[in-house]
Protein backbone atom coordinates (compact mmCIF):
# COMPACT_ATOMS: atom_id res chain seq x y z
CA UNK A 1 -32.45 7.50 89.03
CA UNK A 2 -31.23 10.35 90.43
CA UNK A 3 -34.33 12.66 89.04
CA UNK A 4 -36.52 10.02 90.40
CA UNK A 5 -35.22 10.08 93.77
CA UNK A 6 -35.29 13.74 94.15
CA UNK A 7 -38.94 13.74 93.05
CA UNK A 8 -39.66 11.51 95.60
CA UNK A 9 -37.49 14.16 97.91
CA UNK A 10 -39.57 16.73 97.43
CA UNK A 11 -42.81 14.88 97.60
CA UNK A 12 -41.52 13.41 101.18
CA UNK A 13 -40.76 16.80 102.31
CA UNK A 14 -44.27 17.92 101.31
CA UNK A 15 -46.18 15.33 103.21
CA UNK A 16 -43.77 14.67 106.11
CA UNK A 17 -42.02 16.41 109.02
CA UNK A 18 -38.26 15.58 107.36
CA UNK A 19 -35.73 17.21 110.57
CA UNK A 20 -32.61 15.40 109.94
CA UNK A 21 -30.95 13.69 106.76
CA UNK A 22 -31.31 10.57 108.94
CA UNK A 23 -35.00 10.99 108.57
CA UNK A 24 -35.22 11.37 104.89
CA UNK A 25 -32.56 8.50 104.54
CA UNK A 26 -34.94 6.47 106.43
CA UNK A 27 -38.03 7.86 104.31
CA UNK A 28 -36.65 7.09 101.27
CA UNK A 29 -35.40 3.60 101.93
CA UNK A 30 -39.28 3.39 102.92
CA UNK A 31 -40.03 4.26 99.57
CA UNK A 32 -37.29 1.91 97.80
CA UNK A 33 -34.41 3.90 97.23
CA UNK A 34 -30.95 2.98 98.63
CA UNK A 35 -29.58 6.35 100.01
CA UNK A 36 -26.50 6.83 101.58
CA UNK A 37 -25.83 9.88 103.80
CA UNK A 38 -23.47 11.81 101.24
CA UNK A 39 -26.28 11.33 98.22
CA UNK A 40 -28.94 12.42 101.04
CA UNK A 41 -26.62 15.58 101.46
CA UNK A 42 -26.06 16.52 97.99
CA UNK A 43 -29.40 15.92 96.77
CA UNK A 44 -30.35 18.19 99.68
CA UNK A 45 -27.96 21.07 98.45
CA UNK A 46 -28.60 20.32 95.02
CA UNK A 47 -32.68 21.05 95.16
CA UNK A 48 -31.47 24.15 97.57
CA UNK A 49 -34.17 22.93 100.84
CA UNK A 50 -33.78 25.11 103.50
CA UNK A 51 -34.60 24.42 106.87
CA UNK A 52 -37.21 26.31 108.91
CA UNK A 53 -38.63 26.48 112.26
CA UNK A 54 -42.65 24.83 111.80
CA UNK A 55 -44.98 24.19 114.96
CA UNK A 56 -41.80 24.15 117.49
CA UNK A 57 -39.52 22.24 114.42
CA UNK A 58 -36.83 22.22 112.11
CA UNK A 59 -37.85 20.90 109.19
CA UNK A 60 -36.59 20.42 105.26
CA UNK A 61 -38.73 22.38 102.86
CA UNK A 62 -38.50 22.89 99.30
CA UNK A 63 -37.70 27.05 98.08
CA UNK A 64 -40.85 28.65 97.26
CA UNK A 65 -39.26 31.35 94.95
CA UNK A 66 -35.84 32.23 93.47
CA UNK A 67 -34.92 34.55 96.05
CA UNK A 68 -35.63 32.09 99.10
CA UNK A 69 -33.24 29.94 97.16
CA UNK A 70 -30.68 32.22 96.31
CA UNK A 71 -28.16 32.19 99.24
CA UNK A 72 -26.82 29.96 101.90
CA UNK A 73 -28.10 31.73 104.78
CA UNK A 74 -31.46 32.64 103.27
CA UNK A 75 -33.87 31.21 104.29
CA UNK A 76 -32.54 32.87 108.02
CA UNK A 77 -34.38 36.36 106.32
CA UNK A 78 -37.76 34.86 105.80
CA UNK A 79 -38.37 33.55 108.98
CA UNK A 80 -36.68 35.92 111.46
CA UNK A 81 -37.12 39.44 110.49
CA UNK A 82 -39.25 40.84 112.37
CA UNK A 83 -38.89 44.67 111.62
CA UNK A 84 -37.11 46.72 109.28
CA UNK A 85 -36.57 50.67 109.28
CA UNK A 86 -34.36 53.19 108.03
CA UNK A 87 -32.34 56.41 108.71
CA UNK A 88 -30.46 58.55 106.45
CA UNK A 89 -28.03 55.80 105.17
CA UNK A 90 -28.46 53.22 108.40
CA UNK A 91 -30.78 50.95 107.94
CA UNK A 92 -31.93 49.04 111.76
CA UNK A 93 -33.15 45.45 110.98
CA UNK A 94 -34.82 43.63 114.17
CA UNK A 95 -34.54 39.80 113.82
CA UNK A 96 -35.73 37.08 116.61
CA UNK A 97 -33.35 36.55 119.49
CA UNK A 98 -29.94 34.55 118.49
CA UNK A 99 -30.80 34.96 114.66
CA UNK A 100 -29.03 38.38 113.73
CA UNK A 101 -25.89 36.87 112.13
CA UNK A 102 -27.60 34.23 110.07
CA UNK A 103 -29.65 37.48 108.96
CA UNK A 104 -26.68 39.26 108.27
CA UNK A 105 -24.85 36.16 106.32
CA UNK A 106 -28.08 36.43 104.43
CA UNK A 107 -27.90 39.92 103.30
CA UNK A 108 -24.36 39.52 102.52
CA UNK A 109 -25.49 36.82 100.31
CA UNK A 110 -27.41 39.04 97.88
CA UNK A 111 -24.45 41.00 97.03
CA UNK A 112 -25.98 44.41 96.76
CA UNK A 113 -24.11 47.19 95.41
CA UNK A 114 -26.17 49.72 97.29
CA UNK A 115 -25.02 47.69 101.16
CA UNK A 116 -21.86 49.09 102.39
CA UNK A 117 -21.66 46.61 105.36
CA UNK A 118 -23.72 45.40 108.17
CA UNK A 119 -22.91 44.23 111.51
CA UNK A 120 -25.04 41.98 113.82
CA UNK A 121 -25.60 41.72 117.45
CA UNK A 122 -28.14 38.94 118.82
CA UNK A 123 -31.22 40.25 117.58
CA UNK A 124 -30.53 43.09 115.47
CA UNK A 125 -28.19 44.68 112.37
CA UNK A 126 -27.31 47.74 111.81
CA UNK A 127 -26.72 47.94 107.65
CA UNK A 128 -25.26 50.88 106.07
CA UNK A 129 -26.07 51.64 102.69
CA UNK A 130 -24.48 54.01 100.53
CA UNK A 131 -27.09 56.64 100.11
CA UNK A 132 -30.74 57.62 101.76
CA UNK A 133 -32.05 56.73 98.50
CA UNK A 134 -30.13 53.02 98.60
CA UNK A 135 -31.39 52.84 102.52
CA UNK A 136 -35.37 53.34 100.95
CA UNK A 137 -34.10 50.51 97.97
CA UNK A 138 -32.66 48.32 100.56
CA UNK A 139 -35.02 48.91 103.09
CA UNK A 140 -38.19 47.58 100.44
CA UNK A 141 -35.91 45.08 99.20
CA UNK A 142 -35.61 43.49 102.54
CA UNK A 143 -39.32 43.79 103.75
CA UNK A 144 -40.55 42.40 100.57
CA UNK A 145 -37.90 39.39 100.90
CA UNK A 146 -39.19 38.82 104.70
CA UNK A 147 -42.79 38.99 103.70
């Protein structure tokens, strides 16, 4: 049942603007199943959806890779970096207004050995690596991650 229902999840999410788990409680009593609000919420955490900002909307969608799944706060890197450059060790990353800590939560997430730290304003991080070399490592990493 369970496998079922989060197949239909994920096919709801595909075809429908899903912004709350009232909505998808709602679509999938639609659809038959009997969903409470704590199996809407694990179900949710347990296929890792992230929400993101579409046409003026939060909305559930399903991870398109393994690193857009990997952390909590990921899903804040793909769709609010909007520059990334680097400096000897200090790496500058430019995010949309408001979103710099989410960003920051983000990289934290990935657990890099070559990140010393990073601290966020509004709409920007400074991120010190370890090296130059781990600022051009880090510096790819996270462009290719925002991409």
């Amino acid at each position: 049942m369970k496998s079922k229902r989060q197949e239909k999840i994920l096919e709801i999410i595909s075809s429908k603007n899903i912004e709350t788990q009232e909505d998808l409680i709602n679509a999938l009593r639609q659809e038959g199943y009997n969903a409470t609000q704590a199996t809407a919420s694990r179900d949710i955490r347990q296929l890792k959806l992230l929400k993101v900002m579409s046409n003026g909307i939060y909305k559930y969608v399903a991870p398109k890779n393994e690193i857009e799944s990997s952390g909590k706060y990921a899903h804040a890197l793909f769709s609010s970096i909007t520059d990334v450059n680097y400096a000897l060790n200090n790496i500058v990353i430019k995010t949309n207004p408001g979103l710099a800590q989410a960003v920051a939560a983000g990289i934290d997430s990935l657990h890099d050995s070559d990140i010393l730290g990073c601290v966020a304003g509004d709409d920007c991080i400074i991120l010190v690596a370890k090296s130059e070399e781990a600022s051009v490592r880090v510096t790819e990493k996270i462009k290719k991650i925002a991409e």
